[in-house]
Protein backbone atom coordinates (compact mmCIF):
# COMPACT_ATOMS: atom_id res chain seq x y z
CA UNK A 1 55.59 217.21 78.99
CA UNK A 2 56.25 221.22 78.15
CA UNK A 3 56.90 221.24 74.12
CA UNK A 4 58.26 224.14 72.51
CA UNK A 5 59.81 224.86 69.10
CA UNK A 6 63.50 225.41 68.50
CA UNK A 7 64.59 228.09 65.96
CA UNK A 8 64.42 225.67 63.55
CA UNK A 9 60.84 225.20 64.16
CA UNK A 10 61.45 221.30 65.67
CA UNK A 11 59.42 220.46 68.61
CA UNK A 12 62.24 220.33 71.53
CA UNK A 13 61.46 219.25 75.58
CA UNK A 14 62.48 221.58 78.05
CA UNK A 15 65.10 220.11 78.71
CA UNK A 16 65.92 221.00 75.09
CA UNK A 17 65.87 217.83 73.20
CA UNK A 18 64.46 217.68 69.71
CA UNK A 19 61.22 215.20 70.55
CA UNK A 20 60.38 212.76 67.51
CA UNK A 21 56.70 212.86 65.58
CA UNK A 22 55.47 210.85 67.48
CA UNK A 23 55.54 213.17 70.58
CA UNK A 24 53.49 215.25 68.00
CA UNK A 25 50.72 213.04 68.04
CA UNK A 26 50.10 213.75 72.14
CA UNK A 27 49.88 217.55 71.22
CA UNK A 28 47.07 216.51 68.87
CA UNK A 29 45.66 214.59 71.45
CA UNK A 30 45.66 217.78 74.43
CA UNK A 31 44.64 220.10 71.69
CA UNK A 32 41.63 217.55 71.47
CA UNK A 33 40.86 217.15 75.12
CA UNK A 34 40.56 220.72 75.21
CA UNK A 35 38.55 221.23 72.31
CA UNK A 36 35.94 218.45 73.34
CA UNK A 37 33.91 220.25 76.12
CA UNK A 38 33.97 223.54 74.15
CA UNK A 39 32.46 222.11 70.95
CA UNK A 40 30.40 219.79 73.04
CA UNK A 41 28.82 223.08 74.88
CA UNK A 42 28.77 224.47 70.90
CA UNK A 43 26.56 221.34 69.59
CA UNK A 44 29.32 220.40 67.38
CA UNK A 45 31.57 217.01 66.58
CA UNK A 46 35.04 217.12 66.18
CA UNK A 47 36.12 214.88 63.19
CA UNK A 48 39.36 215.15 63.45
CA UNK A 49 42.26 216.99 64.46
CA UNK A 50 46.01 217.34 62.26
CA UNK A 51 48.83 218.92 64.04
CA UNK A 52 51.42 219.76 60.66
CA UNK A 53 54.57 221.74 59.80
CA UNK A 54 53.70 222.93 56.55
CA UNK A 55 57.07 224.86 55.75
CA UNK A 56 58.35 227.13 58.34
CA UNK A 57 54.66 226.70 60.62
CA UNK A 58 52.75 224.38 62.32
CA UNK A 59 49.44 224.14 62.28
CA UNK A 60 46.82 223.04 64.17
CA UNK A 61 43.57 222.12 62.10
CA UNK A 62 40.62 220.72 63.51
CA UNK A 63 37.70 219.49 61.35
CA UNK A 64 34.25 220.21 62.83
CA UNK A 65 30.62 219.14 61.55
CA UNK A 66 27.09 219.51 62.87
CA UNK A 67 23.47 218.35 61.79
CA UNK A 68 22.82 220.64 58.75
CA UNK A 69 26.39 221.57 58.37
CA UNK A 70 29.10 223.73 59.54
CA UNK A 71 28.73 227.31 58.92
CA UNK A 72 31.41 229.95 59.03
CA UNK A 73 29.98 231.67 62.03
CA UNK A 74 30.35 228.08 63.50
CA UNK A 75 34.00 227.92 62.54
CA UNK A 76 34.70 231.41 63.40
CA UNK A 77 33.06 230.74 67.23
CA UNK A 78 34.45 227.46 67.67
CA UNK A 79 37.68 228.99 66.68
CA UNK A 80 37.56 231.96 69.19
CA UNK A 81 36.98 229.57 72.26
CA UNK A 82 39.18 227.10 71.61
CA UNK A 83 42.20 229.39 70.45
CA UNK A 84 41.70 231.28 73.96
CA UNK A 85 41.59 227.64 76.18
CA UNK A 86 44.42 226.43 73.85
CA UNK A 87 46.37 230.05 74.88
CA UNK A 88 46.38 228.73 78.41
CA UNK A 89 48.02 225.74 78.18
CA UNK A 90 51.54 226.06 77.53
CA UNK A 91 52.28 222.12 76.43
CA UNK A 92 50.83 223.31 73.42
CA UNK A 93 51.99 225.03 70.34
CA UNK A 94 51.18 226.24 67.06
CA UNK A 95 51.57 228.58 64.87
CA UNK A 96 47.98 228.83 63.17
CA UNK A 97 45.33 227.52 64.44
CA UNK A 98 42.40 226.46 61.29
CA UNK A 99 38.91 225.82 62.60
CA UNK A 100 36.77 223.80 59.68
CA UNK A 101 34.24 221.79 58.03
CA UNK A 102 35.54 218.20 56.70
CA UNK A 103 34.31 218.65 53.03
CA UNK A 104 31.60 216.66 51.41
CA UNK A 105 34.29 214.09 50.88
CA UNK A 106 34.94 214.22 54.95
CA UNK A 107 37.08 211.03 55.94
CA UNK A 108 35.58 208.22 57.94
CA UNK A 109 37.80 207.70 60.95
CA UNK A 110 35.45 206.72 64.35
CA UNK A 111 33.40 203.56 64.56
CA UNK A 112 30.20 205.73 64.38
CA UNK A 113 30.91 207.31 61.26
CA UNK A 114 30.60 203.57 59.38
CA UNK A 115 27.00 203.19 61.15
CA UNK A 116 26.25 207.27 60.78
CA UNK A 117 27.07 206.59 56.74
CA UNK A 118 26.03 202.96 56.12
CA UNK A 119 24.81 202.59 52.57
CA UNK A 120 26.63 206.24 51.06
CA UNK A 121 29.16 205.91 48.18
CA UNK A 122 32.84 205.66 49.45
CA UNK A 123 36.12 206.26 48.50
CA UNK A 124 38.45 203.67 49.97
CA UNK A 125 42.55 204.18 49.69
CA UNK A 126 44.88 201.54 50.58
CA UNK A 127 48.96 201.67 51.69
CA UNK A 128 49.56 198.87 49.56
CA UNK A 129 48.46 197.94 46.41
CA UNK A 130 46.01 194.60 46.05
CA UNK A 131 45.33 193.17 42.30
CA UNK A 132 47.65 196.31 41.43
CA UNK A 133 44.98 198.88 42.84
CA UNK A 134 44.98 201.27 45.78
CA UNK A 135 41.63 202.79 45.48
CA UNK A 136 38.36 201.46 45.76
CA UNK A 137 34.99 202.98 45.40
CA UNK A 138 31.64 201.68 46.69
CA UNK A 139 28.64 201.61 48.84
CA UNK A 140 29.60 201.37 52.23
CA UNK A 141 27.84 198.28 54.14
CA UNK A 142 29.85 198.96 57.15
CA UNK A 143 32.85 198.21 59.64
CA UNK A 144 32.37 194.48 60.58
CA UNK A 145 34.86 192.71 63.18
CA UNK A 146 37.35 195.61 62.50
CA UNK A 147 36.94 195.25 58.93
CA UNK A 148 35.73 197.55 56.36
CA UNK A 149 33.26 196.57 53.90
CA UNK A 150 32.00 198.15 50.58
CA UNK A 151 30.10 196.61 48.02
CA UNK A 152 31.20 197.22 43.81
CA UNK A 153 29.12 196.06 41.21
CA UNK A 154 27.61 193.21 43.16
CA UNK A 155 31.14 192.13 45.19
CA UNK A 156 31.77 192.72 48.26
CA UNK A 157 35.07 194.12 49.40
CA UNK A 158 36.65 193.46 52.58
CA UNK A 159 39.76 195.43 53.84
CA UNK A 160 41.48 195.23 57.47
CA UNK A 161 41.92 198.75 58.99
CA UNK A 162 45.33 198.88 59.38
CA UNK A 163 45.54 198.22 55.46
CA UNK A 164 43.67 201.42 54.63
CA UNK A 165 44.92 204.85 54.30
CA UNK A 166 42.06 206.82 54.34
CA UNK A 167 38.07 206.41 53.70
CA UNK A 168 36.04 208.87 52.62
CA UNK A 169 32.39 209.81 51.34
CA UNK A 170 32.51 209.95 47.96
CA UNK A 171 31.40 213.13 46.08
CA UNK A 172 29.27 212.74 42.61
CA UNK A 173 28.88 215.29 40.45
């Protein structure tokens, strides 16, 4: 499907229909399909990808990592590739496109991630409240039958996926 924006900046078919978020979602999905093989050839992982209208733009963000860490060089490569191969396909658009590490506190999305950071402090946010709290913090034992697991002060905490907002490594000071 050929996306573009409208003056308004809303994502319209060509048939020029205002498509819903959702649609939004399957640009963040070609923008990753053509990001893969280039940060595959770069020796780099790609954490995650956010396609977002911040005000009068959309952006297209994609969170990279490496063993030993992301360096701007890295970002500044990765960013010159994939803007180019992004260039030639015309289902996608953006405005900016922001090449960059997660953070120290980088989210935990893919199964690998819970085995990658087994046993690190994590910071666990819910949709819904349980026992009046949203957040949780703990040592992560790991994603078990689809569940999440993290251990504080000698309990062990057990949340289904689809209750949890976001997890991510928690950063001490």
């Amino acid at each position: 499907m050929l996306l573009r924006k409208n003056i308004n900046g809303r994502l319209i078919n060509s048939g020029g229909k205002i498509v819903s978020r959702k649609k939004a979602k399957s640009l963040e999905e070609v923008a990753q399909e053509i990001a893969l093989p280039i940060l595959e050839e770069l020796g780099f992982e790609l954490v995650d990808v956010e396609y977002k209208k911040e005000g009068a733009h959309w952006f297209l963000r994609m969170y990279i990592d490496k063993p030993g860490g992301i360096t701007i060089d890295d970002c500044q490569e990765a960013s010159d590739r994939i803007n180019t191969a992004l260039d030639k396909n015309v289902s996608v658009t953006y405005d900016f496109l922001e090449i960059s590490s997660p953070g120290l506190d980088r989210p935990l999305k893919k199964d690998k991630d819970f085995v990658r950071y087994k046993g690190r402090k994590v910071d666990v946010k819910l949709y819904k409240a349980i026992n009046g709290s949203k957040n949780f913090t703990g040592e992560l034992i790991g994603l078990i039958d689809g569940k999440i697991h993290i251990r504080t002060d000698n309990k062990v905490l057990e949340f289904d996926r689809d209750q949890v907002a976001i997890v991510r490594l928690a950063v001490e000071f």
